[in-house]
PDB file of N, CA and C in Angstrom:
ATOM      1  N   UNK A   1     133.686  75.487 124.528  1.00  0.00           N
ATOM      2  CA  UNK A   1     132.674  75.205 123.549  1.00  0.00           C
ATOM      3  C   UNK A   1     131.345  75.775 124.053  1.00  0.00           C
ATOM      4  N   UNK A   2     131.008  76.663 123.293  1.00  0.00           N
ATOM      5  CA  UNK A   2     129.642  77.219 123.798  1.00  0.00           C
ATOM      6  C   UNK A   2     128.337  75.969 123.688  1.00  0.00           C
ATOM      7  N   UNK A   3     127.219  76.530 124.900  1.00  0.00           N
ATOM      8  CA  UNK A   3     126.053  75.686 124.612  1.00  0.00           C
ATOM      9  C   UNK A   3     125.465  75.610 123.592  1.00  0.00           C
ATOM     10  N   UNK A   4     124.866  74.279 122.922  1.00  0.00           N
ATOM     11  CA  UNK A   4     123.672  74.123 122.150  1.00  0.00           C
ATOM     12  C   UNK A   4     122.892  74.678 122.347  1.00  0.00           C
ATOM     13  N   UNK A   5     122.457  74.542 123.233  1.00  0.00           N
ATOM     14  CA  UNK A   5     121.272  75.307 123.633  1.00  0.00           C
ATOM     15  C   UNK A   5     121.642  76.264 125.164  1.00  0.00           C
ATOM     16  N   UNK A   6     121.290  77.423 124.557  1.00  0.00           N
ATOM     17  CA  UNK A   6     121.905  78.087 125.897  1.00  0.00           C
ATOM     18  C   UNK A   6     120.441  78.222 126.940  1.00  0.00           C
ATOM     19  N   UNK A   7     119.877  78.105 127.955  1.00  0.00           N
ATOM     20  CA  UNK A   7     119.272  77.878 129.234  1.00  0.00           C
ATOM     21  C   UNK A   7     119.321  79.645 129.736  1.00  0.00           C
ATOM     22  N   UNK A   8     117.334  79.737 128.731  1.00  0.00           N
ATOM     23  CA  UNK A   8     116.904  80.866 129.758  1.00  0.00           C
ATOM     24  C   UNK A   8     116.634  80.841 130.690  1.00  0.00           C
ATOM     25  N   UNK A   9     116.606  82.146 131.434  1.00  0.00           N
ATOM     26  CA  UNK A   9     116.259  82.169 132.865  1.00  0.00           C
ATOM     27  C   UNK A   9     114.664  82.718 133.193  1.00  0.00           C
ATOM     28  N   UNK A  10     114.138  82.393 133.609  1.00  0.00           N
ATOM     29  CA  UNK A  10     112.959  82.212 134.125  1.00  0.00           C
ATOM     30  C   UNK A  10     111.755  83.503 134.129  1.00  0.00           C
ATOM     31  N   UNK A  11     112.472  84.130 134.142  1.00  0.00           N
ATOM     32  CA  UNK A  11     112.428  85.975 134.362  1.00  0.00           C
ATOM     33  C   UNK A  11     112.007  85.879 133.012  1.00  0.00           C
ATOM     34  N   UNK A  12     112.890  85.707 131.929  1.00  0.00           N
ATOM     35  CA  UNK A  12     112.580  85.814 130.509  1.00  0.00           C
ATOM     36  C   UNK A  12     111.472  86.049 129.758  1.00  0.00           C
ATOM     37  N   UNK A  13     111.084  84.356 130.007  1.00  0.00           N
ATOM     38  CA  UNK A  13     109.528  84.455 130.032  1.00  0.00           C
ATOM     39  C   UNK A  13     108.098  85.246 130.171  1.00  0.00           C
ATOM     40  N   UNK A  14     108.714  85.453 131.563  1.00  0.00           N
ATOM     41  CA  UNK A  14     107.960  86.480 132.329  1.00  0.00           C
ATOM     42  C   UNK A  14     107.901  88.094 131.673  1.00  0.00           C
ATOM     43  N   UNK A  15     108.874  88.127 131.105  1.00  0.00           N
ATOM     44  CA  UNK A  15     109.027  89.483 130.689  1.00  0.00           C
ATOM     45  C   UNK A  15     108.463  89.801 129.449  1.00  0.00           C
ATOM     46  N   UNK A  16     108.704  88.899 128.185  1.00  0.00           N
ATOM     47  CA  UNK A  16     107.565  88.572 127.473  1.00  0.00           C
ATOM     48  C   UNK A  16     106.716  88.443 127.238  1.00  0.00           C
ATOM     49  N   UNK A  17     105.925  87.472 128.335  1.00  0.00           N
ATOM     50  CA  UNK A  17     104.375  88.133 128.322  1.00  0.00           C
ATOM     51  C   UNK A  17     104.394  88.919 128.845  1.00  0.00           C
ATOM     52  N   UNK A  18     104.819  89.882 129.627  1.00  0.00           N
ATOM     53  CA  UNK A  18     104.369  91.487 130.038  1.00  0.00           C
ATOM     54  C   UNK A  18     104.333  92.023 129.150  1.00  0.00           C
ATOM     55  N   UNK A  19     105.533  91.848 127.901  1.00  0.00           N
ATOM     56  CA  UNK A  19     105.377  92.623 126.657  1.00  0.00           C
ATOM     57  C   UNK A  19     104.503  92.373 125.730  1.00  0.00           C
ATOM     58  N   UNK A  20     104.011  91.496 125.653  1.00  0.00           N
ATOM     59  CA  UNK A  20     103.219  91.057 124.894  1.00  0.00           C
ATOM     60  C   UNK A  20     101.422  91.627 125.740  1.00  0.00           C
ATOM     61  N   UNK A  21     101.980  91.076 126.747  1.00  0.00           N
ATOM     62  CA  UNK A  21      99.807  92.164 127.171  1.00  0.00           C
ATOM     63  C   UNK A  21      99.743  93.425 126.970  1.00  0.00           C
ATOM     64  N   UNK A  22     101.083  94.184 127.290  1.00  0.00           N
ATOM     65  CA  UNK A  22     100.903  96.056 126.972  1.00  0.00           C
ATOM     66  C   UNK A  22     100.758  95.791 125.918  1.00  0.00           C
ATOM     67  N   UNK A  23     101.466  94.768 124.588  1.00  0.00           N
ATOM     68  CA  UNK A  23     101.355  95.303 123.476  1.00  0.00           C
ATOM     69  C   UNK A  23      99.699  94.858 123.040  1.00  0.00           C
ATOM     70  N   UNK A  24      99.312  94.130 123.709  1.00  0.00           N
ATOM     71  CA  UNK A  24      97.877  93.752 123.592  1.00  0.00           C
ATOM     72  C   UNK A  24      96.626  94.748 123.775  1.00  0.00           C
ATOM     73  N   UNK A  25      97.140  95.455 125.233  1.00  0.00           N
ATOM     74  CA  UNK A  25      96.010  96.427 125.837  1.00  0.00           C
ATOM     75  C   UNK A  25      96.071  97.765 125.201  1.00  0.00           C
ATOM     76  N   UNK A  26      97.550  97.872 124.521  1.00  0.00           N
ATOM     77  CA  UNK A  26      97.832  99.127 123.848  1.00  0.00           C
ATOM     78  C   UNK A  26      97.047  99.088 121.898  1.00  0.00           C
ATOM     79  N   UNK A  27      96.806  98.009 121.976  1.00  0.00           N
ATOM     80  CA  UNK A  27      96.929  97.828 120.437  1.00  0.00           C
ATOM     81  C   UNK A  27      95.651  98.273 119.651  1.00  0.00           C
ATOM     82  N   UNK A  28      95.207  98.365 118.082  1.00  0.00           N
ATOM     83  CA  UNK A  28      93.769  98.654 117.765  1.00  0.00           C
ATOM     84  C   UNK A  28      92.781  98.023 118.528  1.00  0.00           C
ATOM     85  N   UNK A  29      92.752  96.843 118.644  1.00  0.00           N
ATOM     86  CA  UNK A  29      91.646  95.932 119.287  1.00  0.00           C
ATOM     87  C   UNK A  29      90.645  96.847 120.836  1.00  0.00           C
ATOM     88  N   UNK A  30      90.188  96.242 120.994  1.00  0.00           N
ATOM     89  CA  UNK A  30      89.749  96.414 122.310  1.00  0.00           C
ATOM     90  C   UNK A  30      90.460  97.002 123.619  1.00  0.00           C
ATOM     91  N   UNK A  31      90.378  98.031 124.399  1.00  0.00           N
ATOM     92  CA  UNK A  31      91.454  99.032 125.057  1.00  0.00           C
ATOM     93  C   UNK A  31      90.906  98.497 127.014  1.00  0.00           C
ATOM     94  N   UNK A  32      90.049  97.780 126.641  1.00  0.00           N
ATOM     95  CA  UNK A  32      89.999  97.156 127.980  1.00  0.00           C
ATOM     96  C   UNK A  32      89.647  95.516 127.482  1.00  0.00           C
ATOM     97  N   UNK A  33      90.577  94.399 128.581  1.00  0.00           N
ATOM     98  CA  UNK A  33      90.079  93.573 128.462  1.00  0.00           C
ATOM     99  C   UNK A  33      89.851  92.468 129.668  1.00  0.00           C
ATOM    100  N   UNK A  34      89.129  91.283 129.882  1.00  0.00           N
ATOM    101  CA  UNK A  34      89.342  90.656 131.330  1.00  0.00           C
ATOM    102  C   UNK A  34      90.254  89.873 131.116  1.00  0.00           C
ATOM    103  N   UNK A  35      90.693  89.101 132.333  1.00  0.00           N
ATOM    104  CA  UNK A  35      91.942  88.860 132.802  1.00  0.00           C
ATOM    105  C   UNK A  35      92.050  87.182 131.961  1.00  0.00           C
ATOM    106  N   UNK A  36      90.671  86.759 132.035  1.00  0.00           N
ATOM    107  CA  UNK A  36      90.221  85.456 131.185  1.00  0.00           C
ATOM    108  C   UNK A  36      90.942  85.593 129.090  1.00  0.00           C
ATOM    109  N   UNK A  37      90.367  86.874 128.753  1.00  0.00           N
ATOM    110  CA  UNK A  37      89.992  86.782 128.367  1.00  0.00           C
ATOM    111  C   UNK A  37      91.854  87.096 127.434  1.00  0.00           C
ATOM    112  N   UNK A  38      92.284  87.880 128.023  1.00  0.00           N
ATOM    113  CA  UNK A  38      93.901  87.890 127.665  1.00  0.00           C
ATOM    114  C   UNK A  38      94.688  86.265 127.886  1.00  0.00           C
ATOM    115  N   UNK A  39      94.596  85.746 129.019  1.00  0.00           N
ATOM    116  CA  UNK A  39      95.105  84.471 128.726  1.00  0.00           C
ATOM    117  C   UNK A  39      94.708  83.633 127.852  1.00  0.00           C
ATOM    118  N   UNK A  40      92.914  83.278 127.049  1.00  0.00           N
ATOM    119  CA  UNK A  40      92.886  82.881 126.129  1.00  0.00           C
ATOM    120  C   UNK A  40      93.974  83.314 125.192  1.00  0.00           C
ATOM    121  N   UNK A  41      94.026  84.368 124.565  1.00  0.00           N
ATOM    122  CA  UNK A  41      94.451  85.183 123.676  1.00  0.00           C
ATOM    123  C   UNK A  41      96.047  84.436 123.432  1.00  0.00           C
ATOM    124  N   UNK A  42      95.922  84.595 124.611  1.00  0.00           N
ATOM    125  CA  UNK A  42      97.958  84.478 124.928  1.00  0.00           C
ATOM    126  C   UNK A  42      98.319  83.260 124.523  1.00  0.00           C
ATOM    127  N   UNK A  43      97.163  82.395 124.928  1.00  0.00           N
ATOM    128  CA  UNK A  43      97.475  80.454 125.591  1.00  0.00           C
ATOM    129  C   UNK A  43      98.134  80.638 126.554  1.00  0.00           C
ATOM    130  N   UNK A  44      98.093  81.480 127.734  1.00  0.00           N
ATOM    131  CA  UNK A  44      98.818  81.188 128.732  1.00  0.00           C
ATOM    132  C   UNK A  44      98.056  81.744 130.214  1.00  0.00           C
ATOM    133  N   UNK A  45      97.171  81.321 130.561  1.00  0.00           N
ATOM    134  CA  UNK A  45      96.696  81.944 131.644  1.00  0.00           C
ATOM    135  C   UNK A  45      97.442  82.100 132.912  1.00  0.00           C
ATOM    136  N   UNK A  46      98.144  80.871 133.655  1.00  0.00           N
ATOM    137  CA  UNK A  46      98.895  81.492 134.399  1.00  0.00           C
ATOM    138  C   UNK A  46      99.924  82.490 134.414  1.00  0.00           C
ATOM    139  N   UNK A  47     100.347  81.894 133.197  1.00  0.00           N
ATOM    140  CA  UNK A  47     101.924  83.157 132.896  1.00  0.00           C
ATOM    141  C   UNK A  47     100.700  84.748 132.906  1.00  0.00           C
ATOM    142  N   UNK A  48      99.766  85.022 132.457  1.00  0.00           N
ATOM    143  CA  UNK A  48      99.266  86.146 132.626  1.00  0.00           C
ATOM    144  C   UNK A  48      98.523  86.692 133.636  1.00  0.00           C
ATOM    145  N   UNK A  49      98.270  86.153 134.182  1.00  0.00           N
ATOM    146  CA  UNK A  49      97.769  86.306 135.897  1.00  0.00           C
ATOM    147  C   UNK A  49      99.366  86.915 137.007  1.00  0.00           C
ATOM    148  N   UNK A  50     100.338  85.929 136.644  1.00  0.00           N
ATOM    149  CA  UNK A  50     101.850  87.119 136.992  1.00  0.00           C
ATOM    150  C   UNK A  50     101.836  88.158 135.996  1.00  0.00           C
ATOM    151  N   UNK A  51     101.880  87.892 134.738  1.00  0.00           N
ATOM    152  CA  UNK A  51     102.031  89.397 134.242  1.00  0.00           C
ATOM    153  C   UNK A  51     101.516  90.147 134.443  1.00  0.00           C
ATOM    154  N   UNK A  52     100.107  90.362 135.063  1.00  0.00           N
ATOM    155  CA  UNK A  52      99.472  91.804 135.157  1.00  0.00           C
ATOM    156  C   UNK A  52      99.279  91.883 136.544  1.00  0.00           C
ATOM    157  N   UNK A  53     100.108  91.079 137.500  1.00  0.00           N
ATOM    158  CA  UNK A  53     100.497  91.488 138.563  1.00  0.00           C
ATOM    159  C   UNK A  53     101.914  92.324 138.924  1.00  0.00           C
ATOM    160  N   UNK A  54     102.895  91.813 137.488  1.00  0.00           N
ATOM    161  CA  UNK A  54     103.912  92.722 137.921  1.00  0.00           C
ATOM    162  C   UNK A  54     103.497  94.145 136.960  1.00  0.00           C
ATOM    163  N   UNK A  55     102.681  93.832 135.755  1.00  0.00           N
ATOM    164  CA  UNK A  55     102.730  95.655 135.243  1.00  0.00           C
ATOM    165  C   UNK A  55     101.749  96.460 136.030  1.00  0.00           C
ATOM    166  N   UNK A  56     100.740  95.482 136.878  1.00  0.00           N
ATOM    167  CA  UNK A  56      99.902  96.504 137.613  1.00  0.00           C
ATOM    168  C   UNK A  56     100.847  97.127 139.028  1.00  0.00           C
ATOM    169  N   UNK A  57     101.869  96.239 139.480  1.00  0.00           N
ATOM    170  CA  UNK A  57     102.704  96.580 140.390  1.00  0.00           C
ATOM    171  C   UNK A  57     103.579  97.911 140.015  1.00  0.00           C
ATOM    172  N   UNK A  58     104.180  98.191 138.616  1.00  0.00           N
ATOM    173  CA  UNK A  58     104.753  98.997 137.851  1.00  0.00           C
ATOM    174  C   UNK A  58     104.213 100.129 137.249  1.00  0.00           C
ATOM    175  N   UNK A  59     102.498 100.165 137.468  1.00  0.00           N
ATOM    176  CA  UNK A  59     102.054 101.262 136.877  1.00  0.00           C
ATOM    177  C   UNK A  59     101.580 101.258 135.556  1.00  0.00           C
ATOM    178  N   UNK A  60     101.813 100.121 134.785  1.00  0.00           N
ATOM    179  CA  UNK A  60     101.034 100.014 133.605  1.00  0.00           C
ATOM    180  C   UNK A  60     100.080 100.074 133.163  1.00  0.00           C
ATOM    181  N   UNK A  61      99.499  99.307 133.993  1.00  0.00           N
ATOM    182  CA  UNK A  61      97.972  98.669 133.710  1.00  0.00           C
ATOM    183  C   UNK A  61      97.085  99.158 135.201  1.00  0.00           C
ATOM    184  N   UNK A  62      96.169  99.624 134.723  1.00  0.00           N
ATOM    185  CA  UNK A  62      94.771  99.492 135.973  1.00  0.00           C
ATOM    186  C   UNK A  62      93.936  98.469 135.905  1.00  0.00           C
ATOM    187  N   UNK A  63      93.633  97.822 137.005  1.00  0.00           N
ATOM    188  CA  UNK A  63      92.659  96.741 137.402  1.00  0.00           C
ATOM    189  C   UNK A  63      91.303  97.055 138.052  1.00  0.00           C
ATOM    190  N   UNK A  64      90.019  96.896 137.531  1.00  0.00           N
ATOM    191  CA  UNK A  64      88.794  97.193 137.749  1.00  0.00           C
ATOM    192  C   UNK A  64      88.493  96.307 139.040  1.00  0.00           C
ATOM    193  N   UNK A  65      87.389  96.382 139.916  1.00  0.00           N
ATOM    194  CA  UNK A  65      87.169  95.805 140.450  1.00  0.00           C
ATOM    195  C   UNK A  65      86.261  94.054 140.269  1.00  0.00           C
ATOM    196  N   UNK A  66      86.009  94.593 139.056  1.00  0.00           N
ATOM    197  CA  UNK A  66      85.296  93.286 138.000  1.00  0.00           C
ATOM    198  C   UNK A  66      86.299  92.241 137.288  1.00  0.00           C
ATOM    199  N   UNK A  67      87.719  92.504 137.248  1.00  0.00           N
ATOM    200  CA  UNK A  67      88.413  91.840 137.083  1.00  0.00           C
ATOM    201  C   UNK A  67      89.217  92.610 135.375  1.00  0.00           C
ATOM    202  N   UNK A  68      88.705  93.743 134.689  1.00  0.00           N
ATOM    203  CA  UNK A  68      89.326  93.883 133.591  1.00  0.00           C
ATOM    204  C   UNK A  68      90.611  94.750 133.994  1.00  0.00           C
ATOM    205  N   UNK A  69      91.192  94.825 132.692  1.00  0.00           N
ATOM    206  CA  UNK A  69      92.589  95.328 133.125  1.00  0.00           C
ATOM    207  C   UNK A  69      92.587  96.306 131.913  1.00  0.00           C
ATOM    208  N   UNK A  70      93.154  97.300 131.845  1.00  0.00           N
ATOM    209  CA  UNK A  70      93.661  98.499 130.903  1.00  0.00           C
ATOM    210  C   UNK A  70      94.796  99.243 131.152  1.00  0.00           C
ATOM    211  N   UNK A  71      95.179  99.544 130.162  1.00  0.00           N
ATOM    212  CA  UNK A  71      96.597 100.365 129.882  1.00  0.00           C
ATOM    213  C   UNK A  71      96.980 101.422 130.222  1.00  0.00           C
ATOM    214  N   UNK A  72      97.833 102.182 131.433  1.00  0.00           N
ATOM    215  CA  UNK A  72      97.689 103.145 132.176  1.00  0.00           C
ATOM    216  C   UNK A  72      98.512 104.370 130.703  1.00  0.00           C
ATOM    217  N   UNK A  73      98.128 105.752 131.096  1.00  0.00           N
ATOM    218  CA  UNK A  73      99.177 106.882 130.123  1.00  0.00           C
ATOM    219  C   UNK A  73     100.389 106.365 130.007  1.00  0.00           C
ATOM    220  N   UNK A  74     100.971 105.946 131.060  1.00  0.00           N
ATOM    221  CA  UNK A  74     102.455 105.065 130.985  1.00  0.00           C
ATOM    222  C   UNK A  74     102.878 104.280 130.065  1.00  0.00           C
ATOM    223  N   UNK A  75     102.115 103.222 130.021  1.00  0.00           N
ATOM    224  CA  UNK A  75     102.292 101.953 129.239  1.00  0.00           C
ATOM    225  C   UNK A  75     101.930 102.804 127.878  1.00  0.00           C
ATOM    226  N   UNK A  76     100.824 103.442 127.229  1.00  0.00           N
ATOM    227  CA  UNK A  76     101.013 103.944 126.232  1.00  0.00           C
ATOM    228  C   UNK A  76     102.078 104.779 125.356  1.00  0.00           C
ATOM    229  N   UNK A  77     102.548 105.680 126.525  1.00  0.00           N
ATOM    230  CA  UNK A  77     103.731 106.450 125.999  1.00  0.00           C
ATOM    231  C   UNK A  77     104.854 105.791 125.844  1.00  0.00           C
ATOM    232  N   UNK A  78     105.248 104.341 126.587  1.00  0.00           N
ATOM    233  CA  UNK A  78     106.158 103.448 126.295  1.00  0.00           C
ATOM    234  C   UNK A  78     106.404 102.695 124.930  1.00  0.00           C
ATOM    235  N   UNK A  79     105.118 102.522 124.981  1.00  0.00           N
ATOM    236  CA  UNK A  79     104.874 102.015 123.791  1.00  0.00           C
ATOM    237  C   UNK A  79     105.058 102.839 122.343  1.00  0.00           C
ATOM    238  N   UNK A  80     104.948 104.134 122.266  1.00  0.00           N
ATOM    239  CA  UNK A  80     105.000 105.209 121.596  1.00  0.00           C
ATOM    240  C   UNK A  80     106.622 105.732 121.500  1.00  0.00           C
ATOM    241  N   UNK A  81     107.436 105.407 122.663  1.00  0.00           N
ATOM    242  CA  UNK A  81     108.469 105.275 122.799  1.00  0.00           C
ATOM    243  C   UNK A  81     109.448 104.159 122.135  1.00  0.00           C
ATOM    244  N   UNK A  82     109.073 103.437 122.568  1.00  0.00           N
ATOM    245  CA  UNK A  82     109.778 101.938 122.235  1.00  0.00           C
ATOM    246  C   UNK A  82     109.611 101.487 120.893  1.00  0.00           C
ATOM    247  N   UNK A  83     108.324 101.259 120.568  1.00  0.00           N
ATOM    248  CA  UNK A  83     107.241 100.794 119.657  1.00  0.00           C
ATOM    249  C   UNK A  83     106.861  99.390 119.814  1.00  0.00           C
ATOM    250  N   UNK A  84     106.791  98.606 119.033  1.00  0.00           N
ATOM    251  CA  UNK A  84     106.138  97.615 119.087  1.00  0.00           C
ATOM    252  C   UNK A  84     107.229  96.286 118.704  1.00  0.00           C
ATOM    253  N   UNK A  85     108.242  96.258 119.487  1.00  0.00           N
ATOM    254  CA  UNK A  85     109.690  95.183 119.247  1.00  0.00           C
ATOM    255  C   UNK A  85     109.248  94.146 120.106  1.00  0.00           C
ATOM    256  N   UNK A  86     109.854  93.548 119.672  1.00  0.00           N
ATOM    257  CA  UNK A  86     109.526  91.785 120.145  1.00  0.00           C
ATOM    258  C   UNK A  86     111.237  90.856 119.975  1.00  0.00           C
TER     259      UNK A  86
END
């Protein structure tokens, strides 16, 4: 008998908001933003403080020394690639 509820794994999450900030930093709005100012956005500040530690780890995103973050050629062409799935 399969689960009611089947039990994501943790990662999941995580991966989501990564997708969700490229699709943020990539999007019409504003092409730089601070690190505050995306977790408002999100409702999730911690979960986004890991996320733009693993896409800045990956090459996505560049981090200013002031704390903003922006969307590297990478993350754009991914996005241009992929598109915008959720």
């Amino acid at each position: 008998m399969p689960d009611e509820k089947p039990t994501q794994h943790p990662a999941m999450g995580l991966d989501a908001m990564e997708r969700e900030v490229v699709y943020l930093l990539t999007g019409d709005d504003l092409p730089i933003w601070s690190i505050e100012d995306i977790g408002r956005d999100l409702e999730d500040p911690a979960g986004v403080e890991d996320a733009i530690r693993g896409l800045r780890n990956a090459g996505l995103i560049n981090q200013t020394n002031e704390g903003y973050v922006f969307a590297t050629r990478a993350a754009w062409r991914m996005v241009q690639v992929v598109g915008q799935v959720i």
